[in-house]
Protein backbone atom coordinates (compact mmCIF):
# COMPACT_ATOMS: atom_id res chain seq x y z
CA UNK A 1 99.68 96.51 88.42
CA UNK A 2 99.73 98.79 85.70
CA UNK A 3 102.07 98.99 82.75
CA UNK A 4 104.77 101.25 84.19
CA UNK A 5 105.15 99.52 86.99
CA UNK A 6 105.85 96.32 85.66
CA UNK A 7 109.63 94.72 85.78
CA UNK A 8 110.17 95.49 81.58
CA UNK A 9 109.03 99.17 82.18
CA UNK A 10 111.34 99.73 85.19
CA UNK A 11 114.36 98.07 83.95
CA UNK A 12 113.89 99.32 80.31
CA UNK A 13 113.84 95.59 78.89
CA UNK A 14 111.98 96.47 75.76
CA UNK A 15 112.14 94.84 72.35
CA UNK A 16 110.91 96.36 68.83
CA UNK A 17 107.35 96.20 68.22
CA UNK A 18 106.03 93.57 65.91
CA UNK A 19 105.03 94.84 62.10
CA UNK A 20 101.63 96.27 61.84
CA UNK A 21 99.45 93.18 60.52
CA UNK A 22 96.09 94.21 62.14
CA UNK A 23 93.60 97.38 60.31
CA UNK A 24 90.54 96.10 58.83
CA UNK A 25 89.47 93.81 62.42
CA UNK A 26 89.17 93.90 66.14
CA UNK A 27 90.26 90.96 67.44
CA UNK A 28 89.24 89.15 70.75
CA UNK A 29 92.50 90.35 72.64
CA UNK A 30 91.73 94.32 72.22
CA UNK A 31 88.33 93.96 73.24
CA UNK A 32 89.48 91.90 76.26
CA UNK A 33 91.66 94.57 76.62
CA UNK A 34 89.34 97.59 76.42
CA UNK A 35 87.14 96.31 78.92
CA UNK A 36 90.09 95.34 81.15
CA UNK A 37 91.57 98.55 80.90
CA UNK A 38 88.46 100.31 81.88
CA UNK A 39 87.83 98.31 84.65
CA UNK A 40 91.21 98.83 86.31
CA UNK A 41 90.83 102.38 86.22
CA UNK A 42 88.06 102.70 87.53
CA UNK A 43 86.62 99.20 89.36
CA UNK A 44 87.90 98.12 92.82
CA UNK A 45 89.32 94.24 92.07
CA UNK A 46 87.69 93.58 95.95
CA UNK A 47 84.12 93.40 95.77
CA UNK A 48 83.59 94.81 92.14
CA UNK A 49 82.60 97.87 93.78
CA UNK A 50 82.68 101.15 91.41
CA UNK A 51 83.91 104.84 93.09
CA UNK A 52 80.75 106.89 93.16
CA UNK A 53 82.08 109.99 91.32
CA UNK A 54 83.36 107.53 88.19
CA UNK A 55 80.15 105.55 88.25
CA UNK A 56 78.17 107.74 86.20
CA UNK A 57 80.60 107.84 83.67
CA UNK A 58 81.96 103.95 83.15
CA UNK A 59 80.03 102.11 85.71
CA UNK A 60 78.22 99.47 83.89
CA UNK A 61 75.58 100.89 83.49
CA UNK A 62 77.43 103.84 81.72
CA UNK A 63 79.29 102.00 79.98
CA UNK A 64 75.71 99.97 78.37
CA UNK A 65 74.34 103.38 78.04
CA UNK A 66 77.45 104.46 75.48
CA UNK A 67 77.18 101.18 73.86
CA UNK A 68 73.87 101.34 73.46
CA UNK A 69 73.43 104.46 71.67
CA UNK A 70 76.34 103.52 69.20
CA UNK A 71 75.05 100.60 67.76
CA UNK A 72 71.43 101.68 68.61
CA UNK A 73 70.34 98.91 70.67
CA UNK A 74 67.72 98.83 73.39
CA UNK A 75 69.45 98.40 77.10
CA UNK A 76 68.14 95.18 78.53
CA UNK A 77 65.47 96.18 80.59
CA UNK A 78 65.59 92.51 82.99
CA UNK A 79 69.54 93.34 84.08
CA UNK A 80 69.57 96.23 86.40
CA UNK A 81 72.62 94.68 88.83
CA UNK A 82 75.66 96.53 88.10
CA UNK A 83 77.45 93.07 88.55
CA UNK A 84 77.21 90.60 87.08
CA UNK A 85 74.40 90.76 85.15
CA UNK A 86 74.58 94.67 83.65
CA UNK A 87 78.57 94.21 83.12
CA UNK A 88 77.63 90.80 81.30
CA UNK A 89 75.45 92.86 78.93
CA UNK A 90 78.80 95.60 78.63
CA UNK A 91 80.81 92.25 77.61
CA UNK A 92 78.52 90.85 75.33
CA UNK A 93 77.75 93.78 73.56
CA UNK A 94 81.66 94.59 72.85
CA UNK A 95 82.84 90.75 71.99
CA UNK A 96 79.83 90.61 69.44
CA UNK A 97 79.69 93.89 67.85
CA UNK A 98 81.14 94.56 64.38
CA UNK A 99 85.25 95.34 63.89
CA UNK A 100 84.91 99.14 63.44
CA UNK A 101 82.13 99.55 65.89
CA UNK A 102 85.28 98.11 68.52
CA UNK A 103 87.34 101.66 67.65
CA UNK A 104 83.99 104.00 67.97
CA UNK A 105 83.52 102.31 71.44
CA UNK A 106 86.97 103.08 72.42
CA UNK A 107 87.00 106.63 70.74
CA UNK A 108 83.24 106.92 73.14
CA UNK A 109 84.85 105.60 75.99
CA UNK A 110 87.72 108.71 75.74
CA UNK A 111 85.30 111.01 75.32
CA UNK A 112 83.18 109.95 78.61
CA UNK A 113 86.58 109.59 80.56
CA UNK A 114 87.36 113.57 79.11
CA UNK A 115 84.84 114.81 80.80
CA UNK A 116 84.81 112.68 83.71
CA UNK A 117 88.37 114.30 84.19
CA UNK A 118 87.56 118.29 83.18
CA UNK A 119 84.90 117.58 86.28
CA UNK A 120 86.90 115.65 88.76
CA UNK A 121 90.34 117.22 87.69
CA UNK A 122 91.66 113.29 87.08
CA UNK A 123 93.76 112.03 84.39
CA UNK A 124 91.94 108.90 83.48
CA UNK A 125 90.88 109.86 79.65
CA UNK A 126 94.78 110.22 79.27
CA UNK A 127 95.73 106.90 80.90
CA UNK A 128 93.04 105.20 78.89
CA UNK A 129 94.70 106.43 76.06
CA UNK A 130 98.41 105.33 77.14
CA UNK A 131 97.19 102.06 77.55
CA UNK A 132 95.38 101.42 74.47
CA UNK A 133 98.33 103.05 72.54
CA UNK A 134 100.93 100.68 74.35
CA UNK A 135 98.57 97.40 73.24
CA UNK A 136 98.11 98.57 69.87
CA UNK A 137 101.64 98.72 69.61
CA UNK A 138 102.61 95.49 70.88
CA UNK A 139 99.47 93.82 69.49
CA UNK A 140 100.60 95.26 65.61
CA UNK A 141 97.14 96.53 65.54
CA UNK A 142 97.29 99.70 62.81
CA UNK A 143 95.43 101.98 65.06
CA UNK A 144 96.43 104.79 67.45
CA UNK A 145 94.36 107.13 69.51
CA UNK A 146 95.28 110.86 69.69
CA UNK A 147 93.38 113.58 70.36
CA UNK A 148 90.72 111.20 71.27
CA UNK A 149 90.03 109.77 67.73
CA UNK A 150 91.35 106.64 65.85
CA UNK A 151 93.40 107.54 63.54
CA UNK A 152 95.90 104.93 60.90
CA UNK A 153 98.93 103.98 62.53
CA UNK A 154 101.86 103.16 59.73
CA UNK A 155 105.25 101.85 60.51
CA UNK A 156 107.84 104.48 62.22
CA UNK A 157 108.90 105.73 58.91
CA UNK A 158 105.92 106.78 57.94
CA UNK A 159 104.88 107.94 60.76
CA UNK A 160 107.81 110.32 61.56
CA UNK A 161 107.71 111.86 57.94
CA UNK A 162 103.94 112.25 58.38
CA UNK A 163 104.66 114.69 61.91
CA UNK A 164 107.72 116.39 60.37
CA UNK A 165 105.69 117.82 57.88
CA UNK A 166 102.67 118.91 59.47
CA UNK A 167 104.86 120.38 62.40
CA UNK A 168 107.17 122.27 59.79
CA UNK A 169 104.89 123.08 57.30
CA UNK A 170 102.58 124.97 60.71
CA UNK A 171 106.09 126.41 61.94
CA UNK A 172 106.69 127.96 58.22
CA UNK A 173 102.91 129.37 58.21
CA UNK A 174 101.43 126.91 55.68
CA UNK A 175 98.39 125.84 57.39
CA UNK A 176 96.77 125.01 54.39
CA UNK A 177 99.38 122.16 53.12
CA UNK A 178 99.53 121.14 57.04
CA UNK A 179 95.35 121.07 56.55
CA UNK A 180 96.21 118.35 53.19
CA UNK A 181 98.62 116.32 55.22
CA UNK A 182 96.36 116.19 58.25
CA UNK A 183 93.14 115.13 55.73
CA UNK A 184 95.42 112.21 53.97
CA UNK A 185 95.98 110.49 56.98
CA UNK A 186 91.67 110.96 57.94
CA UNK A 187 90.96 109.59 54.64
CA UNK A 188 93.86 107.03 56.01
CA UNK A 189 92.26 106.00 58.63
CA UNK A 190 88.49 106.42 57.72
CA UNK A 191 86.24 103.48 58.65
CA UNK A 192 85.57 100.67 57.56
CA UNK A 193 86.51 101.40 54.14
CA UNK A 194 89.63 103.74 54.06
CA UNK A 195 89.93 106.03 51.20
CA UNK A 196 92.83 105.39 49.77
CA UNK A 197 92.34 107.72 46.58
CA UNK A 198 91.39 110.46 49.22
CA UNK A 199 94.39 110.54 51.30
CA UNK A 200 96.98 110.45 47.86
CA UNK A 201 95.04 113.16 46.26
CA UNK A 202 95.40 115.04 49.32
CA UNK A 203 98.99 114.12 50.43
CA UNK A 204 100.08 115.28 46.33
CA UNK A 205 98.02 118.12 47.10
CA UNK A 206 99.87 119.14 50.39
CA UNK A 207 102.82 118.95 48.04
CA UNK A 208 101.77 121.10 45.34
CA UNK A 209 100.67 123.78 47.60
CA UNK A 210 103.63 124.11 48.74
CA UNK A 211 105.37 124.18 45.56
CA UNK A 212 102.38 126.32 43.77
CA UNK A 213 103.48 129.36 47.21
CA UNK A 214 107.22 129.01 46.40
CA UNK A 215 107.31 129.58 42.50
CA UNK A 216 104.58 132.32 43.69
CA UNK A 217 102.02 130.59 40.82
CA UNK A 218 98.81 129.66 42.60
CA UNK A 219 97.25 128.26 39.11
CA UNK A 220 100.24 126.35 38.29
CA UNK A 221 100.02 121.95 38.74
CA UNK A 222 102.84 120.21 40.36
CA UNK A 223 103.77 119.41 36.86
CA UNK A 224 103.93 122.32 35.75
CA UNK A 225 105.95 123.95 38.63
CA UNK A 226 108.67 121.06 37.68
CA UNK A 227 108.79 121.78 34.03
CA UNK A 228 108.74 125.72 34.09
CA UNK A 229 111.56 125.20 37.01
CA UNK A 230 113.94 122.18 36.36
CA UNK A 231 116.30 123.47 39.43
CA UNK A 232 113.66 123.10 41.63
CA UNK A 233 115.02 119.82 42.78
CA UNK A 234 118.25 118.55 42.76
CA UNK A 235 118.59 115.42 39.69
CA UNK A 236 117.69 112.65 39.61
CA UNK A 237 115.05 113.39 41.96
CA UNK A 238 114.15 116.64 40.09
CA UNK A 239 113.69 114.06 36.67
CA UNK A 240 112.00 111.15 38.74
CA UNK A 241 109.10 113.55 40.48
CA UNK A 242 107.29 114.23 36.97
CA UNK A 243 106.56 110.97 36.78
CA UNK A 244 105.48 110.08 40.31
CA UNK A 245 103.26 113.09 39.79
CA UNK A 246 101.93 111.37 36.68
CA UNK A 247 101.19 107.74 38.13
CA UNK A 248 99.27 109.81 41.34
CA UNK A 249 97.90 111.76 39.14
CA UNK A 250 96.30 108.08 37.16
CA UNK A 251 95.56 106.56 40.36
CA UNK A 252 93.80 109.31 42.17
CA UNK A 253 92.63 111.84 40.02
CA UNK A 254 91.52 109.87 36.90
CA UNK A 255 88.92 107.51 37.90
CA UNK A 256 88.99 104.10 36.18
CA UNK A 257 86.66 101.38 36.30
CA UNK A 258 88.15 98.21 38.37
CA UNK A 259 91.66 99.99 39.31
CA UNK A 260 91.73 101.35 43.04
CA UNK A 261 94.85 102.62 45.08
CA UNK A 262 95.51 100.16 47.64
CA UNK A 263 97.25 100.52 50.97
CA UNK A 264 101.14 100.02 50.45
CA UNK A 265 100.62 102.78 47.08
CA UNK A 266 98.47 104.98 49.06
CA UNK A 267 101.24 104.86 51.90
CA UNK A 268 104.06 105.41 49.46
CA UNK A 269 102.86 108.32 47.70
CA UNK A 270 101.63 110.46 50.96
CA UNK A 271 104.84 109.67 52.47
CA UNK A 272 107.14 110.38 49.47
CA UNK A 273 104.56 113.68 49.22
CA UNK A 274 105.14 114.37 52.59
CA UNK A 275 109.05 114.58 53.01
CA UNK A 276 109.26 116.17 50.00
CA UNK A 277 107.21 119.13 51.39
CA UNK A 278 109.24 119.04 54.49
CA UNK A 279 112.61 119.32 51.91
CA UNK A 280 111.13 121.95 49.87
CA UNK A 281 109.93 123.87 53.13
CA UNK A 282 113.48 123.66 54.57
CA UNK A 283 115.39 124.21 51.31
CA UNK A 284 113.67 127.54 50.41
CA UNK A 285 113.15 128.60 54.45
């Protein structure tokens, strides 16, 4: 029974999903999961038997063959029965691979499904998606797939402030602050080391852009912009900005030996970057 059928789904029994305490690992329930969720789109339960157009694509063997060439391992030539023995392979391969290869696999798997569906006019790369979306969710896994890649998933806040202001900054024609938003949450959500100096540098820079096209000073730094314009925000928020400014402007853009961003700062500043953009895009519209 899938998901939306179940007795929570239909009744609307829901309850609020459990902070985000999974990024850097892939734990033994998701790749249960990926591997489950494959199979029940595309396995009959009765007799393990796969539907001939969807074989090619995530039979087992399909599946080994996608494995295979991520983490560039040789198929095993002695299992060449779809069940058990090739599936086996398909199940060792995922429970014993490392953390981040977990997420490629999945981001693979979309990919196959994609054009498994652009052939066979099927939805299956989108219900693969729903599904591993609604577990990492209610797993508190940090992880989302859209647009078939793995991208960071932060709590709703952030998340929400993040899509106002790419969708705002695009309606107001500033694709090129959207462009900084979009890269902060890539260097986000880039793996297995995120790059947390990245994704501030590039959420301040959404910011400044924006600022730089309003005062109608391409040259001019955020800081600058504030100081040659002290109505540009209302106080104290127009007085408190300089210095945010200045302790991004330390932790990104001034390298020093031993002191890194981490993940709560790098969070903060692309979201405070972020709806700030959004206020100054609405405020001057």
């Amino acid at each position: 029974m899938s998901s939306d059928e179940s007795f929570s789904r239909r009744e609307k029994y829901s309850s609020e999903p459990p902070e985000i305490t999974i990024r850097e690992e892939a734990p033994e329930n998701l790749r249960y999961c990926v591997l489950d969720t494959v199979k029940d789109l595309g396995f009959e339960k009765l007799g393990w038997n796969v539907d001939p157009p969807f074989a090619k694509y995530c039979g087992p063997s399909g599946l080994r063959d996608i494995i295979c060439r991520l983490l560039r391992k040789a198929p095993n030539k002695d299992n060449w029965s779809e069940f058990p023995n090739v599936w086996g392979e398909v199940q060792d391969l995922v429970n014993e691979c490392k953390w981040f290869r977990v997420y490629d696999i999945i981001e693979a798997f979309h990919a196959c499904f994609a054009k498994h569906d652009a052939e066979e006019r099927t939805d299956i790369a989108k219900r693969f998606a729903d599904s591993m979306n609604e577990f990492f969710s209610d797993a508190g896994i940090g992880w989302k797939l859209t647009n078939g890649k793995i991208v960071m998933r932060g709590p709703e806040a952030f998340e929400d402030a993040m899509e106002t202001a790419r969708s705002e900054l695009l309606e107001d024609e500033r694709p090129t602050a959207a462009g900084q938003i979009h890269e902060a949450l890539l260097a986000l959500s880039r793996r297995p080391e995120p790059n947390y100096r990245g994704a501030v540098m590039h959420g301040m820079g959404a910011l400044e852009c924006v600022a730089r096209d309003l005062v109608g000073n391409p040259k001019a730094t955020l800081g600058q912009v504030l100081k040659q314009h002290p109505e540009f925000l209302p106080k104290p928020l127009g007085d408190a900005l300089p210095m945010l400014w200045g302790f991004a402007s330390n932790e990104a853009r001034h390298v020093e030996e031993g002191r890194e961003p981490n993940r709560d700062e790098a969070e903060l500043l692309v979201g405070v970057a972020a709806t700030l953009a959004t206020y100054l895009t609405r405020k001057h519209r």
